[in-house]
Protein backbone atom coordinates (compact mmCIF):
# COMPACT_ATOMS: atom_id res chain seq x y z
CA UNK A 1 0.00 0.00 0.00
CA UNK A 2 1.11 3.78 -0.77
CA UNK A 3 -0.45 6.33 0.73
CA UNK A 4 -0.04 10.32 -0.80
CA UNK A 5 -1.60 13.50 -0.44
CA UNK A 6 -1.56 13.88 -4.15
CA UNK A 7 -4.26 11.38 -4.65
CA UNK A 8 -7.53 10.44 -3.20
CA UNK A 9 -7.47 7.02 -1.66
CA UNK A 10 -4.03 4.82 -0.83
CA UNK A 11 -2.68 2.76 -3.55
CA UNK A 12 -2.71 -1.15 -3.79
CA UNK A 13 -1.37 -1.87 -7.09
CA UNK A 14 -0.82 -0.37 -10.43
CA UNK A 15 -1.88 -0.96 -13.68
CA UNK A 16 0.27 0.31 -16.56
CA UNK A 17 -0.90 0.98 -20.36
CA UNK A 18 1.95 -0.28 -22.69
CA UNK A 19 2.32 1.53 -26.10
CA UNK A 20 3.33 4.97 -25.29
CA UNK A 21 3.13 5.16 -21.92
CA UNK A 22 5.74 1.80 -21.13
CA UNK A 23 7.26 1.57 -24.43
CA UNK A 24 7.89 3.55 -27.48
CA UNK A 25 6.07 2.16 -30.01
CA UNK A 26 3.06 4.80 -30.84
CA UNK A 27 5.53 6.90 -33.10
CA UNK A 28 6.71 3.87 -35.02
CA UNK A 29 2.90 2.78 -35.63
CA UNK A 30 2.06 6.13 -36.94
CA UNK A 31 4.91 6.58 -39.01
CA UNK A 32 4.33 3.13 -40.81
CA UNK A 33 0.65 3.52 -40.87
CA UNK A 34 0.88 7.30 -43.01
CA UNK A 35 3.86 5.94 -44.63
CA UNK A 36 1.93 2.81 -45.83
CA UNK A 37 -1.34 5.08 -46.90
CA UNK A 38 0.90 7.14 -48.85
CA UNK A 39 2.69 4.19 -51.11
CA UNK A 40 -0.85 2.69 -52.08
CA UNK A 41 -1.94 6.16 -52.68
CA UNK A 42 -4.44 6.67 -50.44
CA UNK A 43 -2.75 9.33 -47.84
CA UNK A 44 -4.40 9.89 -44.05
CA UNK A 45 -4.74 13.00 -42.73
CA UNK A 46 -2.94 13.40 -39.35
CA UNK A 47 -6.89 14.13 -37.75
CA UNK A 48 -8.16 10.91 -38.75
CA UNK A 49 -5.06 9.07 -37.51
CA UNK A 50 -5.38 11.12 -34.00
CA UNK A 51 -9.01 9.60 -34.07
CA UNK A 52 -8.07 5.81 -34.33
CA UNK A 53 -5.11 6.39 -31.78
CA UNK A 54 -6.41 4.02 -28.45
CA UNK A 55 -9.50 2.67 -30.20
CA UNK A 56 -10.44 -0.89 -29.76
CA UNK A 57 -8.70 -3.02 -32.55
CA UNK A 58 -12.28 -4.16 -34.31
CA UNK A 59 -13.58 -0.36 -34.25
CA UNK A 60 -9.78 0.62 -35.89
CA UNK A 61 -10.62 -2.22 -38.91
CA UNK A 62 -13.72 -1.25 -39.43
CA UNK A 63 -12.72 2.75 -39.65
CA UNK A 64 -10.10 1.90 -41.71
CA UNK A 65 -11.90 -0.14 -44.03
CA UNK A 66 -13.96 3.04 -44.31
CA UNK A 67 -11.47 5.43 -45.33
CA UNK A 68 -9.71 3.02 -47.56
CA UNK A 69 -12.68 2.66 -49.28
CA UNK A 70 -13.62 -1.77 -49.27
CA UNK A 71 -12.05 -4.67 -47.92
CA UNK A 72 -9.85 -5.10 -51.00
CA UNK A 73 -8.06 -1.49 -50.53
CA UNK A 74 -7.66 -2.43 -46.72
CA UNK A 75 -5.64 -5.79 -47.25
CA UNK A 76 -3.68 -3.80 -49.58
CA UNK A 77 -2.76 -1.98 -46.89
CA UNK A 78 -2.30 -4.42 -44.09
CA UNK A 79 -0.30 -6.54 -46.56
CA UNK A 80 2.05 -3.29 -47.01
CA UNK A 81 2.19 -2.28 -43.23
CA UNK A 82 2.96 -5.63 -41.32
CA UNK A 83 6.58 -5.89 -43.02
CA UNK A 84 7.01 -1.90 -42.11
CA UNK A 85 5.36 -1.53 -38.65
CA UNK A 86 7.68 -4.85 -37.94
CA UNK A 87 10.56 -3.48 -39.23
CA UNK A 88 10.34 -0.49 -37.46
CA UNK A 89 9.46 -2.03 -34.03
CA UNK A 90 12.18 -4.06 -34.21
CA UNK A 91 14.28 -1.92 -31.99
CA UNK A 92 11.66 -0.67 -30.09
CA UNK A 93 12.70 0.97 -26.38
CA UNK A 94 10.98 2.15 -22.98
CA UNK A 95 9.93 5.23 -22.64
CA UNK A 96 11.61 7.94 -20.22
CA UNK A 97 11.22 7.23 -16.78
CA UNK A 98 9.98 3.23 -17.04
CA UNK A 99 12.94 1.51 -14.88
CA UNK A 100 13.30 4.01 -12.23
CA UNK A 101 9.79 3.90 -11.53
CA UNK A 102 9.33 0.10 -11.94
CA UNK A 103 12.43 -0.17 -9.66
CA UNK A 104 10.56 2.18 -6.90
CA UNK A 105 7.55 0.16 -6.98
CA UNK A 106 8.73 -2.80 -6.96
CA UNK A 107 11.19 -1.77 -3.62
CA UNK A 108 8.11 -1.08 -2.05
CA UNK A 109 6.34 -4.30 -3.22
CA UNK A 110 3.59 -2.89 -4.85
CA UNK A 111 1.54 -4.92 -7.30
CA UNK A 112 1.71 -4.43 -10.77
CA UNK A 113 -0.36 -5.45 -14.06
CA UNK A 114 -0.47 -3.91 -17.88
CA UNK A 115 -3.60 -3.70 -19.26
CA UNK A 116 -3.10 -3.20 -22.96
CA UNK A 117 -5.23 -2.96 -26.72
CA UNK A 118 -2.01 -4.69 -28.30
CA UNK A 119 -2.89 -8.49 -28.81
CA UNK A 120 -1.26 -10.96 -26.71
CA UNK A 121 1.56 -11.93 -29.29
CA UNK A 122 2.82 -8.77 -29.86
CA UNK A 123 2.66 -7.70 -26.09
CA UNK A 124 4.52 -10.70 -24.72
CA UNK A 125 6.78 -10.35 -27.78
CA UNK A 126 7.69 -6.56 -26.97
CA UNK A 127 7.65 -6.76 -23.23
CA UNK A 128 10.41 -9.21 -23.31
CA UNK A 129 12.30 -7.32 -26.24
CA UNK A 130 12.96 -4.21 -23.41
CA UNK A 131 13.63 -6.80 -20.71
CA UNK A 132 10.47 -5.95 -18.53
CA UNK A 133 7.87 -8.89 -19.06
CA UNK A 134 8.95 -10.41 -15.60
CA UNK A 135 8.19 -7.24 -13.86
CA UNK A 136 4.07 -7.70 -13.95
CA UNK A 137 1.81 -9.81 -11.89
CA UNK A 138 -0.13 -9.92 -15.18
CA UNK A 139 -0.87 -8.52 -18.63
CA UNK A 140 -4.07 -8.29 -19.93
CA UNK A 141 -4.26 -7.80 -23.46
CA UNK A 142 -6.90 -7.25 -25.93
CA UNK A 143 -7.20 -11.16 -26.03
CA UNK A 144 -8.16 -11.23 -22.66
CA UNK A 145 -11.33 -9.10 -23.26
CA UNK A 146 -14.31 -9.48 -25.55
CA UNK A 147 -14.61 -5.21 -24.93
CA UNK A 148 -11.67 -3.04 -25.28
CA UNK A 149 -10.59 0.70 -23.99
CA UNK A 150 -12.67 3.19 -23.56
CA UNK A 151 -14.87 0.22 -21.72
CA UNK A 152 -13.53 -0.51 -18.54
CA UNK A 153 -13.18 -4.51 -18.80
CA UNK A 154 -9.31 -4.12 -19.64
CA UNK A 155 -8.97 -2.55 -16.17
CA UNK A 156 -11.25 -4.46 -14.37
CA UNK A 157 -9.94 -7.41 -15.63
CA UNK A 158 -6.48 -6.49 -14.10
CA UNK A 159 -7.78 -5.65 -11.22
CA UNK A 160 -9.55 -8.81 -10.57
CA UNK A 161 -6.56 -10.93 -11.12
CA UNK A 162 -4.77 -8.66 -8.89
CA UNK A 163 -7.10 -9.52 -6.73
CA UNK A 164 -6.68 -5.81 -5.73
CA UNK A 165 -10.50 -3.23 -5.31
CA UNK A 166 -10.49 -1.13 -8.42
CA UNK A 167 -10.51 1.93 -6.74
CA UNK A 168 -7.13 1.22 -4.80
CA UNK A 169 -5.65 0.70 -8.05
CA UNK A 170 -3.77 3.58 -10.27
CA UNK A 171 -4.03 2.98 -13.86
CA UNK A 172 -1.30 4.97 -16.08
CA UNK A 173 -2.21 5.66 -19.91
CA UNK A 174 -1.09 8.07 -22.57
CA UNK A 175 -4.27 7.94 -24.75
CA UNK A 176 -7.63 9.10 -24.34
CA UNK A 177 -9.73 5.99 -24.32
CA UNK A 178 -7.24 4.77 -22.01
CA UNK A 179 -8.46 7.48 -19.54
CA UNK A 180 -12.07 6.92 -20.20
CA UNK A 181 -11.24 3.20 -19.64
CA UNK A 182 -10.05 3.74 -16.42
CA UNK A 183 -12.09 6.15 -15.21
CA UNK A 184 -15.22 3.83 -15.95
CA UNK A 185 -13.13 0.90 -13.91
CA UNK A 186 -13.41 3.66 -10.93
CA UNK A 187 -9.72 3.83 -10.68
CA UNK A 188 -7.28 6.74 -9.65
CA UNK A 189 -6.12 8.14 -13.33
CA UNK A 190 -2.44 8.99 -14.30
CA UNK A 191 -2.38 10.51 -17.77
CA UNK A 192 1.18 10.92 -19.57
CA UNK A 193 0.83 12.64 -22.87
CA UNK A 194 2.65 10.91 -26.04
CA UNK A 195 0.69 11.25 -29.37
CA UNK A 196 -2.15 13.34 -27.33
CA UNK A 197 -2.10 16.26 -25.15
CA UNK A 198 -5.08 15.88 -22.48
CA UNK A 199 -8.03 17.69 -23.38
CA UNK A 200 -10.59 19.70 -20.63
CA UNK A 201 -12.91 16.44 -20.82
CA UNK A 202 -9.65 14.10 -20.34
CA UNK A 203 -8.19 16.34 -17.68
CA UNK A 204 -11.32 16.54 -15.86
CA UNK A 205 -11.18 12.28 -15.45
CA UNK A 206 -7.66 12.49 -14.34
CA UNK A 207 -6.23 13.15 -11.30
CA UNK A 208 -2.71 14.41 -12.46
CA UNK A 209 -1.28 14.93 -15.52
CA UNK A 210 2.48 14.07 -15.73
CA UNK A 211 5.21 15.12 -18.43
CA UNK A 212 7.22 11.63 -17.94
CA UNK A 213 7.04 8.29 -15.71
CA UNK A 214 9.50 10.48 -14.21
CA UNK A 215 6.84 13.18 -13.02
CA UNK A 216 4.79 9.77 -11.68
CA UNK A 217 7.37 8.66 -9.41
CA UNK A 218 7.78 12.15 -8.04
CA UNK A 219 3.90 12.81 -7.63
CA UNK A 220 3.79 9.32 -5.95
CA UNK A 221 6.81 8.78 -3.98
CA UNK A 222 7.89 12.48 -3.15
């Protein structure tokens, strides 16, 4: 348990987003995914990619088979972006801050889960790549779930195994239906900005908003 002025109730375990917020994948994603529209000549505006950004994956297919216009012009696209999301994520890192505030928690012995949209391949895959799979009680992934972020089952989910009262629980996330997510679970809410800054309505469901894991250790464990 963690008790701090800087947030309602004591903490009993956190659960941790993954892309952008544990590792740095969100910029490699986007990259591949304009690059990608582009070559098959069918080029996304930034807004509609900032729209998909934390969606659950079946919503995501479905809006991009919309603005590719059919199934055919989507698998044209999937065929072209799995070799260069891959390639790109190949050397994919943590973001600032991950280890030292991993290493705080775990000193303390707090419990810790990720509750993620990335399918359970991938997840396991990069969680081991950056040497940090070990470090959670659980991951929950969008395999896990039959509803994904912005419902809460992602977070309740992790709670439950934790075995830990949702609202005892701090949930980190960089996106915006991560938020919502967690907010719905009735957990405290941690947001740290990558592809999104936090809107008024985000803001308003958070109870800090932090520049870097960094800023979460320090608001935490001052």
């Amino acid at each position: 348990m963690l008790a701090t002025t800087a947030l309602p109730r004591p903490i009993h375990a956190v659960v941790f987003d993954m892309d952008g917020l544990l590792i740095d994948t969100e910029r490699h994603v986007k990259l591949a995914t304009l690059e990608t529209a582009t070559a098959i000549g069918r080029p996304m505006p930034e807004e509609f990619y900032a729209g998909i950004i934390g969606t659950p994956w079946t919503e995501t297919v479905t809006l991009l088979r919309d603005f590719f216009g059919g199934e055919d012009n989507l698998r044209a696209f999937m065929t072209a972006f799995e070799p260069r999301v891959t390639d790109l994520l190949a050397d994919v890192e943590l973001m600032t801050g991950v280890v030292d505030l991993l290493d705080t928690l775990d000193q303390i012995g707090m419990p810790l889960a990720v509750a993620t949209s990335t399918g359970r391949l991938k997840a396991d895959q990069h969680l081991r790549h950056v040497g940090i799979h070990h470090r959670f009680r659980t991951i929950v992934t969008r395999d896990d779930v039959t509803r994904g972020k912005p419902h809460p089952e992602p977070y309740l989910t992790a709670a439950a195994r934790l075995g830990v009262d949702p609202a005892h629980c701090l949930a980190l996330e960089d996106s915006h239906n991560g938020i919502r997510a967690a907010h719905a679970a009735g957990m405290m809410a941690v947001m740290v900005p990558d592809m999104l800054p936090a809107t008024a309505e985000i803001s308003a469901l958070c109870q800090y908003v932090a520049d870097d894991l960094h800023g979460v250790r320090r608001l935490i464990c001052p």
